[in-house]
N, C-alpha and C. Protein backbone atom coordinates (compact mmCIF):
# COMPACT_ATOMS: atom_id res chain seq x y z
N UNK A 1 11.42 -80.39 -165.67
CA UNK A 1 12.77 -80.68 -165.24
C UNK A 1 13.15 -79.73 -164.10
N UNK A 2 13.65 -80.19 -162.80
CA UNK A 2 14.37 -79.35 -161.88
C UNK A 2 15.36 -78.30 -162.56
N UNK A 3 15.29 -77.18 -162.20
CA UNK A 3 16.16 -75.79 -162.33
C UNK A 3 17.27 -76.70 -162.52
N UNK A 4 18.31 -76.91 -161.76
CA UNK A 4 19.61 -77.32 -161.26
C UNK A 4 19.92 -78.07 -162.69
N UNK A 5 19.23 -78.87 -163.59
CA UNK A 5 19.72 -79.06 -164.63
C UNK A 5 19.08 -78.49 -166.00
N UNK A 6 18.29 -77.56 -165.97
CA UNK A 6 17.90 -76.50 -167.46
C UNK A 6 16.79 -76.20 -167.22
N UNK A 7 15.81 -77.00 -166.49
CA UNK A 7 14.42 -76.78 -166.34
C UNK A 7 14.13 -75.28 -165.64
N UNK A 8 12.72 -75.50 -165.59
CA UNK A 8 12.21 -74.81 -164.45
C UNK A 8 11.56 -74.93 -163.43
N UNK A 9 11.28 -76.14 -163.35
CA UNK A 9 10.73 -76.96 -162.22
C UNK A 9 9.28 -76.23 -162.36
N UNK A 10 8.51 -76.14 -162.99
CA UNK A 10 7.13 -76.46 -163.07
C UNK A 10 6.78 -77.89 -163.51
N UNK A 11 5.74 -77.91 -162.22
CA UNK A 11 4.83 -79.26 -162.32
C UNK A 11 3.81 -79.36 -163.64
N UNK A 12 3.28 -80.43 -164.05
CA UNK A 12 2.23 -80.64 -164.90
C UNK A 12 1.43 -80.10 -165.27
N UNK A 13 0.92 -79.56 -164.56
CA UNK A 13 -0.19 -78.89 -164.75
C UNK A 13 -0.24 -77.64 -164.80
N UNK A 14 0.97 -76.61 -164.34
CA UNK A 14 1.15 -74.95 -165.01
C UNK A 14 2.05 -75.90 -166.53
N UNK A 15 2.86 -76.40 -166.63
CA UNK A 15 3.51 -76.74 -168.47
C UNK A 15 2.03 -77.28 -169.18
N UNK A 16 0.84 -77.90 -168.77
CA UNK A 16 -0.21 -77.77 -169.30
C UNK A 16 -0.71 -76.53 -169.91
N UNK A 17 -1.23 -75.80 -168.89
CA UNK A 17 -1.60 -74.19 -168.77
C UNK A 17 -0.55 -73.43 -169.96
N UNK A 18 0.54 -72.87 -169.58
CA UNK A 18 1.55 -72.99 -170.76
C UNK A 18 1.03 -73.14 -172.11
N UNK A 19 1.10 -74.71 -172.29
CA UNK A 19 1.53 -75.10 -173.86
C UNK A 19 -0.24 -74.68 -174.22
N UNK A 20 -1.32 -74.75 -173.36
CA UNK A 20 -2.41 -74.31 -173.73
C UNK A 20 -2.54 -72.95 -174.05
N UNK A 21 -2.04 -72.14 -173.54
CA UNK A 21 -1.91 -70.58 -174.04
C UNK A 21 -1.17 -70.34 -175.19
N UNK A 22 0.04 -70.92 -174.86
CA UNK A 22 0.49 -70.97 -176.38
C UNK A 22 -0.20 -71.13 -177.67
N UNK A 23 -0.90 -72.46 -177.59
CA UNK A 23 -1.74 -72.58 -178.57
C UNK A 23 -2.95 -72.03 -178.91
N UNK A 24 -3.42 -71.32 -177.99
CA UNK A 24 -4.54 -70.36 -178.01
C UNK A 24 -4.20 -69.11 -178.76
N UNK A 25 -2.75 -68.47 -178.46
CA UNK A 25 -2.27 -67.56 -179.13
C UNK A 25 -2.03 -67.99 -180.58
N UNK A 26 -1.23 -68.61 -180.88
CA UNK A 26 -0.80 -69.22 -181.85
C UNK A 26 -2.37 -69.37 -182.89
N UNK A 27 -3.49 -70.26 -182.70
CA UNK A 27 -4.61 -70.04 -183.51
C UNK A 27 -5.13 -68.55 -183.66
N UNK A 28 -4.71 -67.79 -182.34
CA UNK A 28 -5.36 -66.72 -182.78
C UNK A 28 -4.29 -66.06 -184.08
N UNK A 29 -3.33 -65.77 -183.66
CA UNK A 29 -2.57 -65.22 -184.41
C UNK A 29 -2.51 -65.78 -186.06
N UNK A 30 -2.60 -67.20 -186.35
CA UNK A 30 -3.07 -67.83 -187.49
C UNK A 30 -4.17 -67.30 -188.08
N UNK A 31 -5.04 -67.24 -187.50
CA UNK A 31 -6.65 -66.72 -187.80
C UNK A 31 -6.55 -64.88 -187.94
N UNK A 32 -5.47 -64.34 -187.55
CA UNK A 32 -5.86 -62.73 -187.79
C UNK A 32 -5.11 -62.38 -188.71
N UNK A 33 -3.48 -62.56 -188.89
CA UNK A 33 -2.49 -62.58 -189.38
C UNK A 33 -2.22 -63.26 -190.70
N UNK A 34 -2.26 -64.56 -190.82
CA UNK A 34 -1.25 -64.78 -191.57
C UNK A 34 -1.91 -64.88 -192.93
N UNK A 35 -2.46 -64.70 -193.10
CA UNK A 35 -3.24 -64.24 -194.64
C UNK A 35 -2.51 -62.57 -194.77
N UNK A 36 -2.53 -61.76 -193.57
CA UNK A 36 -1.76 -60.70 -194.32
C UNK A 36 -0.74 -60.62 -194.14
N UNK A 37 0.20 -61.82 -193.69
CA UNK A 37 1.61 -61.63 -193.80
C UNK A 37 2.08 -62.29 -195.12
N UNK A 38 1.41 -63.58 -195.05
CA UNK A 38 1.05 -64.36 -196.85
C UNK A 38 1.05 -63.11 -197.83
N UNK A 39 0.06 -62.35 -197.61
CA UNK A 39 0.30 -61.50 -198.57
C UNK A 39 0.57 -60.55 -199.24
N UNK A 40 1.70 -59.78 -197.87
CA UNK A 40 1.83 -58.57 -197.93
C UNK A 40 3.66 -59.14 -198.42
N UNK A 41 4.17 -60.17 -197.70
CA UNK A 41 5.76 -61.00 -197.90
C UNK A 41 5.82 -62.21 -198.79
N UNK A 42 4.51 -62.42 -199.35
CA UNK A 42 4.78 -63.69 -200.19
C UNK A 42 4.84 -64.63 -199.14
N UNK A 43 4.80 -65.91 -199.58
CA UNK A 43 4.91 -67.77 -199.01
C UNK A 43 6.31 -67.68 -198.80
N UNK A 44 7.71 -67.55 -199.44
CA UNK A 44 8.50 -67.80 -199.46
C UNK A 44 9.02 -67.19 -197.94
N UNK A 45 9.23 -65.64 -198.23
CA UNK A 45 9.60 -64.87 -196.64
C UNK A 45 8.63 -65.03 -195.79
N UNK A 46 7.78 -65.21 -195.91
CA UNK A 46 6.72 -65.83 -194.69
C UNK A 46 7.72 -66.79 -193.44
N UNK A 47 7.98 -68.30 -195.10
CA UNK A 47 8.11 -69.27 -194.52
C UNK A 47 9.61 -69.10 -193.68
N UNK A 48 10.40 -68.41 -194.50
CA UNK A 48 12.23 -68.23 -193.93
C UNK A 48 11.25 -67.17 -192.47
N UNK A 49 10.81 -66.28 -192.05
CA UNK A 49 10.71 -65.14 -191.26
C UNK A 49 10.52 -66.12 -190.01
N UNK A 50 9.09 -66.85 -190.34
CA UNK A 50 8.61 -67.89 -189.28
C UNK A 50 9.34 -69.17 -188.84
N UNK A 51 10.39 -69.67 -189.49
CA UNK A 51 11.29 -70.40 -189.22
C UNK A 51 12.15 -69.72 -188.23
N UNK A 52 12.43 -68.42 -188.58
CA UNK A 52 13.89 -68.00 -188.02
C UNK A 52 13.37 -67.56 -186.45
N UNK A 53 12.09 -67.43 -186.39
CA UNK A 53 11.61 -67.01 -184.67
C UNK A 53 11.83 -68.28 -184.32
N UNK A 54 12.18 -69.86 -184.61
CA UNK A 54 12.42 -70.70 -183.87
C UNK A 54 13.66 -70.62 -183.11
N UNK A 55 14.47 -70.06 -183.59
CA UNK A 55 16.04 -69.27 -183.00
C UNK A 55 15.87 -68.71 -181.76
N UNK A 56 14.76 -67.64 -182.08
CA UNK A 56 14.88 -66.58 -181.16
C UNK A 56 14.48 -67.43 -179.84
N UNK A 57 13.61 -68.07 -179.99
CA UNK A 57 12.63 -68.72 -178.40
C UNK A 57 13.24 -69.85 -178.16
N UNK A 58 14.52 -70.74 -179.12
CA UNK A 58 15.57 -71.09 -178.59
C UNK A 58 16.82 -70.44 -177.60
N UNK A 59 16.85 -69.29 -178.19
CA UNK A 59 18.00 -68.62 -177.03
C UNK A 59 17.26 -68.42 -176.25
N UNK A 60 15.82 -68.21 -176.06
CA UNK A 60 15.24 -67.83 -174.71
C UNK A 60 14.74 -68.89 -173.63
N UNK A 61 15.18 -70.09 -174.00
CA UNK A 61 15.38 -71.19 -172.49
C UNK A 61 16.03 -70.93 -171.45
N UNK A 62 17.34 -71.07 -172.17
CA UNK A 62 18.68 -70.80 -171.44
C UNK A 62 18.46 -69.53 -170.67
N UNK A 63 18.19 -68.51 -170.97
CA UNK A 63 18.10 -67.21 -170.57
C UNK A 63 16.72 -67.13 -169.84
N UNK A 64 15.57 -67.82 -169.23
CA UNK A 64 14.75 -68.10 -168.54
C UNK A 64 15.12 -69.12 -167.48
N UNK A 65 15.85 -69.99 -167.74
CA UNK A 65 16.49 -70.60 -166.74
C UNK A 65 17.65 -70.14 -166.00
N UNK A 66 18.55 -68.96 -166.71
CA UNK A 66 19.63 -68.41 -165.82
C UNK A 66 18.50 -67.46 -164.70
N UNK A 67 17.35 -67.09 -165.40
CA UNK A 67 16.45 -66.29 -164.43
C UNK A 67 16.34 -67.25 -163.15
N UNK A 68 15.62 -67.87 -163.88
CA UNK A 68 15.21 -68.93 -162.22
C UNK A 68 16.05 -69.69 -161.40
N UNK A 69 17.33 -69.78 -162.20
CA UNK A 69 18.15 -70.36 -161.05
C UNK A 69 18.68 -68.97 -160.25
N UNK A 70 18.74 -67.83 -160.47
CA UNK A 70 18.99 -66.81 -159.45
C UNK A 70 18.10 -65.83 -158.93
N UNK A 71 16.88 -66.15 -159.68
CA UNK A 71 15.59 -65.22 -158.42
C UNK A 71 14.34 -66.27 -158.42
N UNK A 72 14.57 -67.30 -158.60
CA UNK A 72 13.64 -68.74 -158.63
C UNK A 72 12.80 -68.21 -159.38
N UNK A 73 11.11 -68.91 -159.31
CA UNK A 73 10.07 -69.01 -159.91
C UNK A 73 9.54 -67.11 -159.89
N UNK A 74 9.65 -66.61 -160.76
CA UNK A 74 9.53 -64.85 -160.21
C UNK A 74 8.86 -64.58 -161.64
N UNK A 75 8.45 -63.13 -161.14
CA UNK A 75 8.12 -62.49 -162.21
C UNK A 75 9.14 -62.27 -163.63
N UNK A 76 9.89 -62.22 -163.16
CA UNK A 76 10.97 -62.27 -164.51
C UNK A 76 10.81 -63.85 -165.23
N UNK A 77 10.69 -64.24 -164.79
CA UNK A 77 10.36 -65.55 -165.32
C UNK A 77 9.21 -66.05 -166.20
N UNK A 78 8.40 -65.82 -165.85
CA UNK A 78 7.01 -65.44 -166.36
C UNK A 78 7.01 -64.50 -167.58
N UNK A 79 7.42 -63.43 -167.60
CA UNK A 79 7.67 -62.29 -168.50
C UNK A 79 8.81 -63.06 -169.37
N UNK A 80 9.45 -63.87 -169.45
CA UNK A 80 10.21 -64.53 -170.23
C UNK A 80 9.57 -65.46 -171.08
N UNK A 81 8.46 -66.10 -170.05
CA UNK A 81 8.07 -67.21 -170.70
C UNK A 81 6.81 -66.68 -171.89
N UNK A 82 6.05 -65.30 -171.40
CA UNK A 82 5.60 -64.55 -172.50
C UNK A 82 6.16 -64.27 -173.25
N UNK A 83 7.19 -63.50 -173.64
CA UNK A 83 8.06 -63.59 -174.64
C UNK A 83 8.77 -64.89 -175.45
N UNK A 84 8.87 -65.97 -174.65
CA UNK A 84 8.78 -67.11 -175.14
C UNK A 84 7.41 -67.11 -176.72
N UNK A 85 6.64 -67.39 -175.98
CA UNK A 85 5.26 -67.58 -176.56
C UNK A 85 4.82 -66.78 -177.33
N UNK A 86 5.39 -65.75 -177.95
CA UNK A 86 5.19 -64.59 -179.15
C UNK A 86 5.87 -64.98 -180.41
N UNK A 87 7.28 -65.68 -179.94
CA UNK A 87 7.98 -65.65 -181.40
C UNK A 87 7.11 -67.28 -182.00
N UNK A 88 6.93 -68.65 -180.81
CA UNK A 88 6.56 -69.91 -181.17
C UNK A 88 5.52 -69.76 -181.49
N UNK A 89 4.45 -68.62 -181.54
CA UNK A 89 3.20 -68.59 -182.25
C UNK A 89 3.14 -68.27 -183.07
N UNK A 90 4.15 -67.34 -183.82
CA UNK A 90 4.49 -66.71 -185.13
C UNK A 90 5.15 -68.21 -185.96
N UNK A 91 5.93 -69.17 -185.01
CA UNK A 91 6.19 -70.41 -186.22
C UNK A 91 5.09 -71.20 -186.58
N UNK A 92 3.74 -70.88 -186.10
CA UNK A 92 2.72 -71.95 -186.85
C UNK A 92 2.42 -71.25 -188.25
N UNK A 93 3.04 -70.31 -188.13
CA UNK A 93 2.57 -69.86 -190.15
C UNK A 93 3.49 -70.59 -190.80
N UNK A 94 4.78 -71.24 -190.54
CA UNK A 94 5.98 -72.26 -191.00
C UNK A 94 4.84 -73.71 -191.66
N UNK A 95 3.92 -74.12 -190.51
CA UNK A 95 3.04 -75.26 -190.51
C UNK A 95 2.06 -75.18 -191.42
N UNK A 96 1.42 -74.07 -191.51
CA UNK A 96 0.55 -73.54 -192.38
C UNK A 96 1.30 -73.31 -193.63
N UNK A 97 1.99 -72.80 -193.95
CA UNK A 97 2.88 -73.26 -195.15
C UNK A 97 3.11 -74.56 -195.97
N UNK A 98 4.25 -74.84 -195.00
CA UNK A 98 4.32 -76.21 -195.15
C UNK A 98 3.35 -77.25 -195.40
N UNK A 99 1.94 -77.28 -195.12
CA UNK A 99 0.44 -77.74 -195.64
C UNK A 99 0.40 -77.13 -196.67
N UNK A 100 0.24 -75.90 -197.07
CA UNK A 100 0.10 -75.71 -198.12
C UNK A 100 0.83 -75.80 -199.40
N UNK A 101 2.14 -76.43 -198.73
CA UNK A 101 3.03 -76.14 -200.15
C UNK A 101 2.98 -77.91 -200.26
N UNK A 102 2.57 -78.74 -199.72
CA UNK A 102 2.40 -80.17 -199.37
C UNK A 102 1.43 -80.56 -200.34
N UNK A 103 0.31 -80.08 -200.09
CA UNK A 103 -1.23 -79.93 -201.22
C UNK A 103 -0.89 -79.70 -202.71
N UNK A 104 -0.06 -78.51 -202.97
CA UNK A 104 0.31 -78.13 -203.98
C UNK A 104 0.93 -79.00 -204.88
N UNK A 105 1.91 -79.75 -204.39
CA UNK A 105 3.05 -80.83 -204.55
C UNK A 105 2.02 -81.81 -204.70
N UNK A 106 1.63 -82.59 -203.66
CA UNK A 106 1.06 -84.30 -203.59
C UNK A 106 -0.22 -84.26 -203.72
N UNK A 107 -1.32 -83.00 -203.50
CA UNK A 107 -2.57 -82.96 -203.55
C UNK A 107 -3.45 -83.82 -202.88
N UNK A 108 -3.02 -83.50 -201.88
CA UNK A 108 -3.80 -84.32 -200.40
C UNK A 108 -3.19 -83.66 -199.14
């Protein structure tokens, strides 16, 4: 989406790049983590902790886009969008949950 209405005006192929890092982080962080967050907080605060970073990288649109509409495509921007991508990799333990508490329940 053009700046001028929320976006950031990246083309296809860096929001590719993007959502691919994201998810690169995100498996990693699945794969190192969340067995010891499972079991150091229990399933329950796991699942409320990893929900509630969906908040956080919600307020951080708006506040990546006030970036770029006043110093355009910049390093601050970028450094936002990393910080973006820390809390939404911490919500795939929500998913991983949610599978598991799914299995438990319906057993499939």
């Amino acid at each position: 989406m053009p700046i001028e209405i929320g976006g950031l005006g990246f083309d296809p192929r860096h929001i590719g790049y993007i959502l691919g890092v994201y998810r690169g982080v995100a498996a990693v962080f699945m794969a190192t983590y969340f067995s010891k967050f499972v079991h150091y907080l229990g399933e329950r605060r796991t699942f409320i902790l990893s929900m509630a970073t969906f908040y956080m990288a919600w307020v951080l649109f708006p506040v990546i886009n006030l970036r770029a509409r006043h110093h355009g495509i910049s390093t601050s921007v970028w450094m936002g969008i990393v910080f973006w991508i820390v809390p939404m990799a911490s919500t795939a333990m929500a998913y991983g949950l949610f599978r598991f508490f799914h299995f438990l329940v319906f057993g499939n």
